[in-house]
Protein backbone atom coordinates (compact mmCIF):
# COMPACT_ATOMS: atom_id res chain seq x y z
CA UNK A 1 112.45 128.15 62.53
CA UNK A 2 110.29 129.78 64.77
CA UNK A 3 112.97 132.95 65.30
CA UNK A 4 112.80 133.39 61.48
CA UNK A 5 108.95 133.50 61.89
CA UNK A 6 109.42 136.08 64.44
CA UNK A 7 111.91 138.11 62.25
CA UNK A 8 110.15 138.03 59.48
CA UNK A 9 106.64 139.28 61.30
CA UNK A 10 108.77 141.51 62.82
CA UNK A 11 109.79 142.77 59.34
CA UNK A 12 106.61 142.73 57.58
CA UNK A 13 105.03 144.54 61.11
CA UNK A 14 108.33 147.34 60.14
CA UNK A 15 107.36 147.44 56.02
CA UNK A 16 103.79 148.14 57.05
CA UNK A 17 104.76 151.00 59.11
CA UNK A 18 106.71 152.80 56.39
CA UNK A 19 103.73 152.26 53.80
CA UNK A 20 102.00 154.11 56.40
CA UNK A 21 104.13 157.03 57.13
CA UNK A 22 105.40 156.55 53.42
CA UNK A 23 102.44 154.85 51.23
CA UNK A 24 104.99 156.04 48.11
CA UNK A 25 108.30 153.95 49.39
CA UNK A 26 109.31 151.76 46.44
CA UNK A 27 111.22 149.82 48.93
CA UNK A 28 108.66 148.83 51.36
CA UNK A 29 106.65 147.51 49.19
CA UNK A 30 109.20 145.75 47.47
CA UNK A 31 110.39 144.21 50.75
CA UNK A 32 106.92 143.79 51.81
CA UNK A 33 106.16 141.03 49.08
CA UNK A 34 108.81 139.61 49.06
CA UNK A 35 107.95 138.71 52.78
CA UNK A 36 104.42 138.10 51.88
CA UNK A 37 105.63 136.24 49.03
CA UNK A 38 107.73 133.99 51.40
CA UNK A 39 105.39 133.11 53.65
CA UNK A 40 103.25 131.65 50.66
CA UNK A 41 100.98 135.17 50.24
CA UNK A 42 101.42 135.26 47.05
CA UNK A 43 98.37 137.83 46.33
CA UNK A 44 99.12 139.83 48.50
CA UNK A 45 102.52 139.97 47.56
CA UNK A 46 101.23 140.72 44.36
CA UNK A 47 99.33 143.52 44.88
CA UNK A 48 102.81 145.25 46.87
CA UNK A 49 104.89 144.46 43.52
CA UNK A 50 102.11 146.39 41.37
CA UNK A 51 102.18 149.28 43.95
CA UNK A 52 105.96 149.28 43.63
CA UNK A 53 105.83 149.11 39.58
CA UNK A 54 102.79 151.89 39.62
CA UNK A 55 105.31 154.09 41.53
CA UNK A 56 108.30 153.31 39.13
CA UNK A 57 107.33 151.14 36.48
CA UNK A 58 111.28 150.88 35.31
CA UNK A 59 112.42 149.09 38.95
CA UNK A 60 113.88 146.12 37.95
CA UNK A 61 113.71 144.27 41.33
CA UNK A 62 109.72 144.70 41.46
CA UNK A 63 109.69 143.56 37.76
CA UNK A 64 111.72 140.53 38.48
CA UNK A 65 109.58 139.82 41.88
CA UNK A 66 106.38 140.03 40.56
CA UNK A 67 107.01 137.98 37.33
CA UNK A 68 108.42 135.11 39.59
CA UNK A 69 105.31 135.52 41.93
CA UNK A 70 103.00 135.53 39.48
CA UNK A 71 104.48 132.37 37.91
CA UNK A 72 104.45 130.43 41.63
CA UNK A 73 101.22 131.41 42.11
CA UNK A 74 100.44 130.06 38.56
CA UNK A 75 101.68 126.50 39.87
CA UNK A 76 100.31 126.58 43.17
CA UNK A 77 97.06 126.76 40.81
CA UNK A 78 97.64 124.16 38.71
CA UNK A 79 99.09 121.73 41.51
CA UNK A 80 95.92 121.97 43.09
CA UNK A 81 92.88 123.44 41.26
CA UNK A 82 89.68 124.38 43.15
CA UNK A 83 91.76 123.71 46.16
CA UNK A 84 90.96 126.84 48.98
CA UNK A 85 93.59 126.00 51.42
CA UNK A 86 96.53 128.27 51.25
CA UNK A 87 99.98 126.84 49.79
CA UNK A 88 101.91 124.01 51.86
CA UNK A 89 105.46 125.53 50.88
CA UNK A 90 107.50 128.32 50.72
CA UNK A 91 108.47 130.19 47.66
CA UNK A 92 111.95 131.85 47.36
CA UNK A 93 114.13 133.84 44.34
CA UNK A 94 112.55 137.21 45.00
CA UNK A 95 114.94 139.92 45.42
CA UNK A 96 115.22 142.10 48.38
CA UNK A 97 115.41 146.53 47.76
C-alpha cells in the first residue's frame, strides 16, 4: 500500500509539473483528477476535469471522469451530511488519458 501512495504522489508531484510548463495539457489534468479523485479529492479533482473540458469540451474521458466524480462526491454527501472530515474510502472507474 504504502508504494502505491508513493507512486501515486509521485504522479500527481509529475501532473503538476506539466500544468506548469503546460497549464493547456488536456492530459495532465485529466490524469491529475483522476489521482486526486482516487485519493478521495474529489473537488479538486473536479476542478482538473472542468479545466480539461474548458480546453476541449468534446474529450470524452474528462466527460466520463467528471460525471462519475461528481456523482461520488454526491454520495459522499448524502452518506454523511454536515460531516467536515474528508471521505474514509477510495473512489475508482475514472479513466486514465
Amino acid at each position: 500500500m504504502l508504494d502505491r501512495v508513493g507512486e501515486a504522489n509521485e504522479a500527481i508531484a509529475a501532473c503538476e509539473q506539466t500544468l506548469r510548463i503546460s497549464p493547456s495539457h488536456l492530459g495532465a489534468h485529466n490524469d491529475l483528477g483522476t489521482l486526486l479523485a482516487t485519493q478521495g479529492r474529489l473537488k479538486e479533482a473536479i476542478g482538473h476535469f472542468e479545466e480539461a473540458l474548458r480546453i476541449d469540451p468534446q474529450d470524452k474521458q474528462a466527460q466520463h471522469n467528471l460525471a462519475r466524480t461528481r456523482a461520488d462526491l454526491i454520495i459522499l454527501i448524502q452518506e454523511h451530511p454536515g460531516s467536515k472530515k474528508g471521505p474514509t474510502r477510495r473512489f475508482s472507474g475514472l479513466d486514465l488519458c
